[in-house]
Protein backbone atom coordinates (compact mmCIF):
# COMPACT_ATOMS: atom_id res chain seq x y z
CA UNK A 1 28.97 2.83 -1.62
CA UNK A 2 27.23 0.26 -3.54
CA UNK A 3 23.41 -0.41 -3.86
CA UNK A 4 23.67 -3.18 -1.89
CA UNK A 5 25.94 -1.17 0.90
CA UNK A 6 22.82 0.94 0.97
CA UNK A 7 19.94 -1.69 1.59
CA UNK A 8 22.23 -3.25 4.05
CA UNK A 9 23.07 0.13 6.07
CA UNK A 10 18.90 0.96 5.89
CA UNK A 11 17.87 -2.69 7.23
CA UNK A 12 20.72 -2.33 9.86
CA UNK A 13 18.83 1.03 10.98
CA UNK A 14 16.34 -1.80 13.10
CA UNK A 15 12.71 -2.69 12.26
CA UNK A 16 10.88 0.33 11.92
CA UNK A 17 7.90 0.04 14.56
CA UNK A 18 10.94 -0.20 17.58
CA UNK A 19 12.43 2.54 16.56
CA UNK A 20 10.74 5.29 14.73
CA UNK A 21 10.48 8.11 16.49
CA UNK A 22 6.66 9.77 16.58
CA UNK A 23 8.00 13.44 15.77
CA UNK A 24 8.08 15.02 12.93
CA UNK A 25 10.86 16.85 14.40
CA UNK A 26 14.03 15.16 13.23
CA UNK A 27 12.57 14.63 10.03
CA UNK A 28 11.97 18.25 9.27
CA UNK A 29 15.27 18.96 10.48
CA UNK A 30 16.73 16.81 8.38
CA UNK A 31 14.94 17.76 5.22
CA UNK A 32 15.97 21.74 6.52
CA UNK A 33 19.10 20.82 5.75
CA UNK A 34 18.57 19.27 2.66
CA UNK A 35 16.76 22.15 1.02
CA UNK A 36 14.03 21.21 1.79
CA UNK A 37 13.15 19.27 -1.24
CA UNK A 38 9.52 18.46 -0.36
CA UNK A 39 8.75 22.62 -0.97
CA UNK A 40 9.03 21.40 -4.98
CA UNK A 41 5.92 20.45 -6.87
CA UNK A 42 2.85 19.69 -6.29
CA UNK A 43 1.24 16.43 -4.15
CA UNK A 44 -1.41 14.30 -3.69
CA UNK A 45 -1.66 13.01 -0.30
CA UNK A 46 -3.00 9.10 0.17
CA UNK A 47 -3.69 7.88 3.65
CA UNK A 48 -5.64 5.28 4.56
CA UNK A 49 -6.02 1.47 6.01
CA UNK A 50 -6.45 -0.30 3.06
CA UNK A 51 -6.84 0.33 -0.89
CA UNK A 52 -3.85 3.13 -0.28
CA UNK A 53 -1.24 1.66 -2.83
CA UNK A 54 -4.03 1.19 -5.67
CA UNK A 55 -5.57 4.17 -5.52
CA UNK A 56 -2.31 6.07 -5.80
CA UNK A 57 -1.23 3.85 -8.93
CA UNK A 58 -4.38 4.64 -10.62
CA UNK A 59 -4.19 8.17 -9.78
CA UNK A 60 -0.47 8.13 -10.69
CA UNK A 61 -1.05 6.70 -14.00
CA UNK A 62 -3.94 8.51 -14.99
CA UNK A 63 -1.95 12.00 -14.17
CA UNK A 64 0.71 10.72 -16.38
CA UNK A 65 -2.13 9.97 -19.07
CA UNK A 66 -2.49 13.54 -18.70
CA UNK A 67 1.05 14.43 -19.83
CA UNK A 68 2.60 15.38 -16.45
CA UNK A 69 5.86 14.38 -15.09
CA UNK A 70 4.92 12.03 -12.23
CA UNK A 71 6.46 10.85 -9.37
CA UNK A 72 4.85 7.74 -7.33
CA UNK A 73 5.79 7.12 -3.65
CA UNK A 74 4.44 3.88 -2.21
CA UNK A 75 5.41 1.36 1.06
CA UNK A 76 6.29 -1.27 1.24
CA UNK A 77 8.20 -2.84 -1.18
CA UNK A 78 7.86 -6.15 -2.63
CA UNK A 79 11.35 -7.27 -3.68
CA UNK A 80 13.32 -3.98 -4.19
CA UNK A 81 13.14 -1.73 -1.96
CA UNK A 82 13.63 0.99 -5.45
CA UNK A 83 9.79 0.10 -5.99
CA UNK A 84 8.92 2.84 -3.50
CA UNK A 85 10.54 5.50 -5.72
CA UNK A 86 9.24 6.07 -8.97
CA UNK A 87 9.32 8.63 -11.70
CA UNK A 88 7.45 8.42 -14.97
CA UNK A 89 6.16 5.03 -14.23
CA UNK A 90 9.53 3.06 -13.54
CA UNK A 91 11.42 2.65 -10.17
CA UNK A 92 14.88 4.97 -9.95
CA UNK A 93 17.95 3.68 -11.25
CA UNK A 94 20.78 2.21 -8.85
CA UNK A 95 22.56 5.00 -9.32
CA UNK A 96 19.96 7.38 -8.57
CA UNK A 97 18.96 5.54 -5.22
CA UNK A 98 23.01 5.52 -4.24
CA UNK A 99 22.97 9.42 -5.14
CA UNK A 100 20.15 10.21 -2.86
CA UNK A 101 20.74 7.68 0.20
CA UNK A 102 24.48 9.21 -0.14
CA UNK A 103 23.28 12.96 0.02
CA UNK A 104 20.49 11.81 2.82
CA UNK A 105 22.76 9.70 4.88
CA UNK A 106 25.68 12.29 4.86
CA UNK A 107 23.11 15.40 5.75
CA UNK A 108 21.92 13.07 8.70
CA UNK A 109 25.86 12.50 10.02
CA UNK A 110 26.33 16.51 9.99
CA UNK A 111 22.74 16.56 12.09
CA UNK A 112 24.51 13.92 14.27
CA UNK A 113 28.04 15.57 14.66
CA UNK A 114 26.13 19.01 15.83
CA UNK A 115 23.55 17.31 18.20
CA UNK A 116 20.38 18.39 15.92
CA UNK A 117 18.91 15.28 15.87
CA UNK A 118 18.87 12.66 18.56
CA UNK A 119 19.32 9.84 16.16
CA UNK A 120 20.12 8.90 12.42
CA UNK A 121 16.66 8.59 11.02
CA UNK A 122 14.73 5.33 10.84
CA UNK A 123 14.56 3.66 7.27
CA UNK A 124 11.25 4.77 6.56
CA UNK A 125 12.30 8.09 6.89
CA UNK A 126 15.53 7.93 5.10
CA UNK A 127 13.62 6.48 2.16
CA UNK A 128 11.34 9.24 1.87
CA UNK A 129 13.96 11.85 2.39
CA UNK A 130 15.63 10.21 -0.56
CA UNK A 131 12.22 10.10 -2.76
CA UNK A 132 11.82 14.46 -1.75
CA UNK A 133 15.23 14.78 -3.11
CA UNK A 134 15.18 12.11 -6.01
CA UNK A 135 11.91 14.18 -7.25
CA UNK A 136 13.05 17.25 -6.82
CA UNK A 137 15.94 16.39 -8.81
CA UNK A 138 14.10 15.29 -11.64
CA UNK A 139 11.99 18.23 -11.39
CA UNK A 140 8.35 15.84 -11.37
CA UNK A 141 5.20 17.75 -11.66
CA UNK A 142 3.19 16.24 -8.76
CA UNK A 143 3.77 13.37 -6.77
CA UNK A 144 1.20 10.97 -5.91
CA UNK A 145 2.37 10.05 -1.92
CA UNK A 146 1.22 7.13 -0.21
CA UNK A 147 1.84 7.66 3.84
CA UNK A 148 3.34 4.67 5.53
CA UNK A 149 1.30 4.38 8.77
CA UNK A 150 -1.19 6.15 10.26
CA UNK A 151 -1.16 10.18 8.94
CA UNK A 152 -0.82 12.43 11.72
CA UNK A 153 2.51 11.79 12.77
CA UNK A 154 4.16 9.87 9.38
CA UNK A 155 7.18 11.04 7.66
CA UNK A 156 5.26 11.95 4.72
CA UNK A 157 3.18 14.45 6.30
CA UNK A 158 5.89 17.46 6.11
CA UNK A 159 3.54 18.25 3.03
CA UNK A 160 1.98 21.73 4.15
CA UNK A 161 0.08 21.84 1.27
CA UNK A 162 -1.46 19.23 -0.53
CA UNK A 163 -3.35 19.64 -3.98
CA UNK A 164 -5.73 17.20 -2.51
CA UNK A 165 -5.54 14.83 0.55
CA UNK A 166 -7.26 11.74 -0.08
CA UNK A 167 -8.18 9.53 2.52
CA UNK A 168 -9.10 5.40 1.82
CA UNK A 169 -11.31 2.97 3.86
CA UNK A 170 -10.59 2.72 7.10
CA UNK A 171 -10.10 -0.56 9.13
CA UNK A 172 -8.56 -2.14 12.35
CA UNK A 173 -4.42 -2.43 11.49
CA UNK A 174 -1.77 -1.30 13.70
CA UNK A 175 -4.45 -0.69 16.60
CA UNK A 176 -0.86 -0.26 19.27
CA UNK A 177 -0.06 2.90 17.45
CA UNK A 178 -2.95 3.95 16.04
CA UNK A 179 -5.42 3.31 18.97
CA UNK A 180 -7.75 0.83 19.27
CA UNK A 181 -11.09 2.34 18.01
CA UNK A 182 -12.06 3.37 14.64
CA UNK A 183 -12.46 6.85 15.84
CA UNK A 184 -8.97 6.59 17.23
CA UNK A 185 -7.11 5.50 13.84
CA UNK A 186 -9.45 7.63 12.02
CA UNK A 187 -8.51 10.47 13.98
CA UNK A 188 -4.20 9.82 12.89
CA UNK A 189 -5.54 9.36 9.35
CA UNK A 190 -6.90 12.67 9.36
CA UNK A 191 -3.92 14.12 10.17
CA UNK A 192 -3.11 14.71 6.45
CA UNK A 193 -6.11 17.05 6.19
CA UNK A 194 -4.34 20.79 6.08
CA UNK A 195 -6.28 23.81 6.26
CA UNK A 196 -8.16 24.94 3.44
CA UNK A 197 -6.97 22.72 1.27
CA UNK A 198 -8.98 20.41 -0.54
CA UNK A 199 -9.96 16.35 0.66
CA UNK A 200 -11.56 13.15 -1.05
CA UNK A 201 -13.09 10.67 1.26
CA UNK A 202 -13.69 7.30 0.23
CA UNK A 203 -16.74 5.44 1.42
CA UNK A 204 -16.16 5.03 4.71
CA UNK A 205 -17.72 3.39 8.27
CA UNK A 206 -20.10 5.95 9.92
CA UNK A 207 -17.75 6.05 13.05
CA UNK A 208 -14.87 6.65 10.92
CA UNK A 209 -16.50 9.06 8.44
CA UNK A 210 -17.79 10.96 11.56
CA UNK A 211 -14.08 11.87 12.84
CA UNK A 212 -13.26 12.83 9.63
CA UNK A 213 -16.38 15.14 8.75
CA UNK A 214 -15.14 17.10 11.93
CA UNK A 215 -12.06 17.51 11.22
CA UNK A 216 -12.55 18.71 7.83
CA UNK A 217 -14.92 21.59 9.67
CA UNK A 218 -12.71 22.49 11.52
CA UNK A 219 -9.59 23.19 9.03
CA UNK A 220 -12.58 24.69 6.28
CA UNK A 221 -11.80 22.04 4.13
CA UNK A 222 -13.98 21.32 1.01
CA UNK A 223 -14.80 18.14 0.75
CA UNK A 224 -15.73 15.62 -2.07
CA UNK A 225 -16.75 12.43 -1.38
CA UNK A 226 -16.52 9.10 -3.99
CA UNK A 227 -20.02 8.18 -3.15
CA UNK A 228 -20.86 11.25 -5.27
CA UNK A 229 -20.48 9.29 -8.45
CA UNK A 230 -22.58 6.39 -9.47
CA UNK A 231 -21.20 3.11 -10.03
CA UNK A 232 -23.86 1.94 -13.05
CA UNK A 233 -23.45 -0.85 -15.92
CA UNK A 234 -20.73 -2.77 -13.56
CA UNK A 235 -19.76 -6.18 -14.84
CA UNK A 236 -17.04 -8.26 -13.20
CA UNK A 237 -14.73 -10.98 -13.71
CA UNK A 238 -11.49 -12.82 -12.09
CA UNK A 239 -9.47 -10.33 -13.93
CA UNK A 240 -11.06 -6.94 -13.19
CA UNK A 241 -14.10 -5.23 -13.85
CA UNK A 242 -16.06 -3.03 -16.44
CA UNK A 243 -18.08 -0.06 -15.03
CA UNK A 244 -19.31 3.79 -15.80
CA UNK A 245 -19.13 6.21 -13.48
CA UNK A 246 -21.52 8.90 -13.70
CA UNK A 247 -21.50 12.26 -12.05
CA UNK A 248 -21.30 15.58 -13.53
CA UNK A 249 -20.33 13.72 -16.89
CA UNK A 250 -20.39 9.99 -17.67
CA UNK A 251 -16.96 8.28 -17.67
CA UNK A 252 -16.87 4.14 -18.64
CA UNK A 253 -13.90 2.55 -17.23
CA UNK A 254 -12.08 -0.11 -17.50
CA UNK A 255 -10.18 -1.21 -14.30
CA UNK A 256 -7.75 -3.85 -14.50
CA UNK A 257 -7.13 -4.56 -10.99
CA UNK A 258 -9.58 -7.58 -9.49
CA UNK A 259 -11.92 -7.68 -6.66
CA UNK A 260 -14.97 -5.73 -5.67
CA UNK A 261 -13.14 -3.26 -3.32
CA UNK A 262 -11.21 -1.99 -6.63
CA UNK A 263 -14.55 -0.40 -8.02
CA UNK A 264 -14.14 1.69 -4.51
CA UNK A 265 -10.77 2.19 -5.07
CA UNK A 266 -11.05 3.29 -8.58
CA UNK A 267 -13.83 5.55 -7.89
CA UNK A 268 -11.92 7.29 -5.12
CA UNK A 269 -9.18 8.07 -6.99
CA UNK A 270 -11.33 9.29 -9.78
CA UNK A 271 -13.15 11.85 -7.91
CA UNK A 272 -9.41 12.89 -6.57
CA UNK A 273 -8.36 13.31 -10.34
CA UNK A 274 -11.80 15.11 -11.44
CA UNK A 275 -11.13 17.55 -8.41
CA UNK A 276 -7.70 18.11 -10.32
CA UNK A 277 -8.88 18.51 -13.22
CA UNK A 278 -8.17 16.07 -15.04
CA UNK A 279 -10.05 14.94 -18.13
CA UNK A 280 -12.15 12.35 -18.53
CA UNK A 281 -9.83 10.47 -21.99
CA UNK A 282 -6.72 10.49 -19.48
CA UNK A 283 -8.27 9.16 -16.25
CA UNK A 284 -10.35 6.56 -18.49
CA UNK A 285 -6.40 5.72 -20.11
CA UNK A 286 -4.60 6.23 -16.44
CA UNK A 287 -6.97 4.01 -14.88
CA UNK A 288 -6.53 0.61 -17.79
CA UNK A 289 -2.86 1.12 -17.52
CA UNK A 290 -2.27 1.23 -13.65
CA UNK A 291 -1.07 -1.90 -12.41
CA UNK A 292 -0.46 -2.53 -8.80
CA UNK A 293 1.41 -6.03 -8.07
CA UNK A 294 1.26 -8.22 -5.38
CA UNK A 295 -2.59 -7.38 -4.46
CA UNK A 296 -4.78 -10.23 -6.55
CA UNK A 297 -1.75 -10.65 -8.94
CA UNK A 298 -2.19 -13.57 -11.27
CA UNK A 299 0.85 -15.34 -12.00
CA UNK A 300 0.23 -18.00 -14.94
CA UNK A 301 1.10 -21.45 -14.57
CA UNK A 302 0.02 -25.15 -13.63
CA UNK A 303 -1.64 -23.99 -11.52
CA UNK A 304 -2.36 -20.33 -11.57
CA UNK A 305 -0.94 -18.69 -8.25
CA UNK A 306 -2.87 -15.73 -7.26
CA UNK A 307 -0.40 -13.23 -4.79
CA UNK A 308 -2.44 -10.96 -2.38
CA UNK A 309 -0.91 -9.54 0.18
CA UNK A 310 -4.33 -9.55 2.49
CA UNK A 311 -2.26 -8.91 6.25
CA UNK A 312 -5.19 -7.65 8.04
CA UNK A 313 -8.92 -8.28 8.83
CA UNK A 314 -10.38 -5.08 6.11
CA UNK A 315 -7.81 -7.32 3.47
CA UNK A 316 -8.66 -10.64 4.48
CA UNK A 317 -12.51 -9.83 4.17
CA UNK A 318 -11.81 -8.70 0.82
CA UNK A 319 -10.09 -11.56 -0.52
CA UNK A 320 -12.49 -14.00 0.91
CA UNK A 321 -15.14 -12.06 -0.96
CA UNK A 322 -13.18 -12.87 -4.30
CA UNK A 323 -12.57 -16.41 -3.61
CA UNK A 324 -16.40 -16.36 -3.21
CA UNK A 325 -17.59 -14.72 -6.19
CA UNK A 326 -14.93 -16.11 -8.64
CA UNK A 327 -13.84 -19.85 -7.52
CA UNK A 328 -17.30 -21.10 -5.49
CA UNK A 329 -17.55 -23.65 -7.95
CA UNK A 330 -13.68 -24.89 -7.36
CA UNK A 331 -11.84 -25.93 -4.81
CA UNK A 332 -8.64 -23.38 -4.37
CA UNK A 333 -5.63 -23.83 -2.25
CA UNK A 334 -3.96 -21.37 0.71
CA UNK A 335 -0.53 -20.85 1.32
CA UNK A 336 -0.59 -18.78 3.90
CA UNK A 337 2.29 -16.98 6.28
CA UNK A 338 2.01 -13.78 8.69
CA UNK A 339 3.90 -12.00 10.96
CA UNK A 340 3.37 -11.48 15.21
CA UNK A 341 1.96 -7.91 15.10
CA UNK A 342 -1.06 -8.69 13.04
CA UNK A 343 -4.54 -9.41 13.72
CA UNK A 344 -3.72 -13.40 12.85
CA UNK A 345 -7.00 -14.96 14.18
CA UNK A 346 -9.07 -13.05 13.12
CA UNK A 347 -7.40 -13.23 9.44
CA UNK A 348 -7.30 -16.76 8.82
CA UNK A 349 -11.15 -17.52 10.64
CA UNK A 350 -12.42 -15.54 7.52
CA UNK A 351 -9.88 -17.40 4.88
CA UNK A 352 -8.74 -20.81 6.24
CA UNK A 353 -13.09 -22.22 5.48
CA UNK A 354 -12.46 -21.13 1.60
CA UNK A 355 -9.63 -23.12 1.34
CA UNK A 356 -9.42 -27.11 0.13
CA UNK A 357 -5.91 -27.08 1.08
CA UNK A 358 -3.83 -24.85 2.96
CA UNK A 359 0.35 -25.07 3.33
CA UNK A 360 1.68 -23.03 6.52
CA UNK A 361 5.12 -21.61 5.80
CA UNK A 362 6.59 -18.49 6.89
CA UNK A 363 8.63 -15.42 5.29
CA UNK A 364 12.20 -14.99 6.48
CA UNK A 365 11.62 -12.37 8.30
CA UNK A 366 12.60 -12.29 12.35
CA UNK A 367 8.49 -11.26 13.00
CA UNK A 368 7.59 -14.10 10.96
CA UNK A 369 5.56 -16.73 12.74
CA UNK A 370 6.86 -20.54 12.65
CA UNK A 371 4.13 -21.98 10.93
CA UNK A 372 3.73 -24.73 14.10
CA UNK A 373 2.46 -21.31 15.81
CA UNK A 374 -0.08 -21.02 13.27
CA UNK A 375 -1.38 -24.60 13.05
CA UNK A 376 -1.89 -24.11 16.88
CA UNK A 377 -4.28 -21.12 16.27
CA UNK A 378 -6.22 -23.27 13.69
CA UNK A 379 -9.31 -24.91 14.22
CA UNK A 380 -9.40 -28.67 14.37
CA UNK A 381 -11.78 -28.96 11.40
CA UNK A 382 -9.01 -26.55 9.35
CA UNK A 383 -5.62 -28.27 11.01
CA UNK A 384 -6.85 -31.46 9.02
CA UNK A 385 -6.28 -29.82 5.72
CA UNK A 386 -2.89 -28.06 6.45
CA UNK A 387 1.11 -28.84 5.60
CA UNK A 388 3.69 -26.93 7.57
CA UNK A 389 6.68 -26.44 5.69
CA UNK A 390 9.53 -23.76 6.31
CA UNK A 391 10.06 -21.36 3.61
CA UNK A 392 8.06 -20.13 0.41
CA UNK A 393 10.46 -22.07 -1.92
CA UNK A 394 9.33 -25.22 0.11
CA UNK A 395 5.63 -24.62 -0.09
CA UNK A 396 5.78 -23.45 -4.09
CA UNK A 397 7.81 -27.06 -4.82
CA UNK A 398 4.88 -28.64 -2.35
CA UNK A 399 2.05 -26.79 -4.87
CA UNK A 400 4.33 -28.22 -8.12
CA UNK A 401 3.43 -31.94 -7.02
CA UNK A 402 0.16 -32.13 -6.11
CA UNK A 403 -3.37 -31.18 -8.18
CA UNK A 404 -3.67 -28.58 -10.07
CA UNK A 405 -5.93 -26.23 -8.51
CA UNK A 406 -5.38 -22.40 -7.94
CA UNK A 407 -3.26 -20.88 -5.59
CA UNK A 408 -3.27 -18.25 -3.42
CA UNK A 409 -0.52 -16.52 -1.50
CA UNK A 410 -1.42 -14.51 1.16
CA UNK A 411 -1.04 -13.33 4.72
CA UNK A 412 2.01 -11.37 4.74
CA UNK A 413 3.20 -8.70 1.64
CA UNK A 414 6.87 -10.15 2.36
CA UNK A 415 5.64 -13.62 1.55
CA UNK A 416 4.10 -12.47 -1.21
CA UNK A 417 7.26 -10.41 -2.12
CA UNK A 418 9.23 -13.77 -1.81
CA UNK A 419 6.84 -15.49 -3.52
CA UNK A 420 6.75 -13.22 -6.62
CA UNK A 421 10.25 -13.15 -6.96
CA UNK A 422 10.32 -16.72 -7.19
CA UNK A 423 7.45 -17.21 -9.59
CA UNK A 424 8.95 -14.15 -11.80
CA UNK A 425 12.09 -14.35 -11.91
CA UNK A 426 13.39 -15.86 -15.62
């Protein structure tokens, strides 16, 4: 079976909120008969609604600063799907992704054959299946995992015992399965937390924060919260921001990823790598080397595109926020796509007013909104500045023949994944 035969057979397994089963069950059983790769090593557990993906990148590369053999697990992918699965910095090879799927998919068909499992597992929980075994293969140190939704009931959460669970800011996405309250999605996030082992909180809303001080009380968890350091000295610009941290020791940092809520994000995962021990030279290196694409990426050109994949109110807020600070004096252009399960009003009344110009398109995806369904949800006073056009290719040509003013892609992480692979490919 090819790499290709692979991502085809996954995709063909069905989008992954209609059929994902909310068990752990099947995917314990399946990982029973695997060996049960995800006994190996040592892991730090991200959940979270948004600032997940960075803060496990920084924490990721600041652990390899440290000289450990690193394994990153992230969703989801931008343009291939091997992004999710990396070791030492650098997605798996082909040929390590076709080992894994082949020795996942074939322990799954076995499960099948004897009635085990009810089901061949969904992609999301192939893929991490194949990341367990892929890292337990290369014998990584620790693995920084990222959970895919929610906590409580994700594929990821087979962990029993985490170095450290980390938990991000927590917003309004996915409110069907995660409940429609802060308390409620709070409450699945939490599920990470294991007994007696170690958590970092981010700065969180008191509602939120609540639901998780409980929880931690009640598993006798010890507790650390990013708010404990001291952001001081913080100067910031369109392409990141300079800052010291200062806690039990002073640490200056550099922090190469843009936008106010990366100070957050940095600090959270540095009060995750302090609780590890890790020194201050190698989280100071770790965090100037992490890179995190597709999340206020600046792609060079006439004109500059900016990709950020801000698919929800908590990302759309923060994006408008950097618009503000960093372009007020310019005008900036949207091109904007999103799919049917996400809070779309409520996105685009926060960024469609920023926006001189804004180009409605959609990503090929079969959840994708047509981009007439978006104009419809517009304003009047915002309608009068759009284009509708059909694909990302169409509205990056549109961009290439009008002014020259700065870009931004947002809405959707698979129009920004479609978009990136456009603007990067040589």
């Amino acid at each position: 079976m090819t790499f290709t035969d692979t991502v085809r057979f996954l995709y063909s397994l069905g989008h992954e909120l209609k059929v994902v089963k909310w068990d752990l069950e099947r995917m314990r059983v399946l990982l029973a008969a695997l060996d049960n790769p995800h006994s190996q090593g040592r892991f730090v557990h991200v959940a979270g609604t948004n600032g997940k993906g960075s803060t496990c990148a920084m924490i990721e590369a600041a652990l390899r600063a440290d000289g450990l053999r690193t394994a990153l697990y992230t969703s989801p992918h931008l343009i291939d799907p091997r992004e999710r699965i990396a070791i030492g910095g650098q997605m798996i090879s082909e040929a390590a992704w076709v080992a894994a799927f082949a020795e996942v998919h074939a322990a799954a068909e076995r499960l099948l054959a004897t009635d085990e499992i009810d089901g061949h597992p969904s992609f999301f929980e192939t893929v991490t299946a194949m990341a367990f075994l892929a890292f337990a293969r290369a014998r990584v140190e620790i693995t920084v995992l990222e959970t895919g939704l929610g906590g409580r009931l994700d594929a990821t959460n087979v962990v029993e015992r985490p170095e450290v669970a980390v938990i991000t800011p927590i917003d309004f996405d996915h409110e069907t399965f995660l409940g429609s309250s802060l308390e409620s999605i709070a409450a699945e996030k939490a599920g990470i937390l294991k007994p007696g082992r170690p958590a970092v909180f981010a700065a969180q809303r008191p509602e939120a924060l609540r639901v998780l001080e409980n929880r931690a009380l009640e598993l006798d968890i010890a507790v650390r919260h990013s708010s404990s350091w001291r952001v001081e000295d913080l100067v910031a610009d369109r392409f990141g921001s300079r800052f010291t941290l200062a806690g039990d020791e002073e640490i200056p940092i550099e922090c190469p990823l843009p936008g106010a809520h990366q100070v957050e994000n940095a600090r959270t995962a540095i009060t995750a790598l302090a609780s590890l021990g890790v020194p201050a030279a190698a989280i100071r290196s770790g965090i100037a080397a992490a890179r995190w694409p597709g999340r206020l990426e600046r792609i060079p050109g006439s004109p500059d595109v900016i990709l950020d994949g801000a698919h929800n109110p908590a990302g759309a807020r923060a994006l408008a926020g950097y618009i503000r600070e960093f372009f007020a004096d310019e005008p900036v252009r949207l091109i904007f796509g999103a799919m049917r399960d996400k809070a779309v009003e409520e996105v685009t009344s926060v960024l469609y007013p920023l926006a001189a110009e804004i180009i409605l398109t959609a990503p090929d995806q079969p959840r994708a909104l047509h981009p007439e369904a978006l104009a419809e949800m517009a304003a009047e006073a915002d309608r009068a500045r759009m284009s509708l056009v059909g694909s990302i290719d169409a509205a990056l040509a549109m961009v290439e023949k009008r002014s020259r003013m700065t870009t931004f892609v947002t809405g959707s992480l698979f129009l920004v994944g479609e978009a990136r692979a456009l603007l990067t490919r040589t």
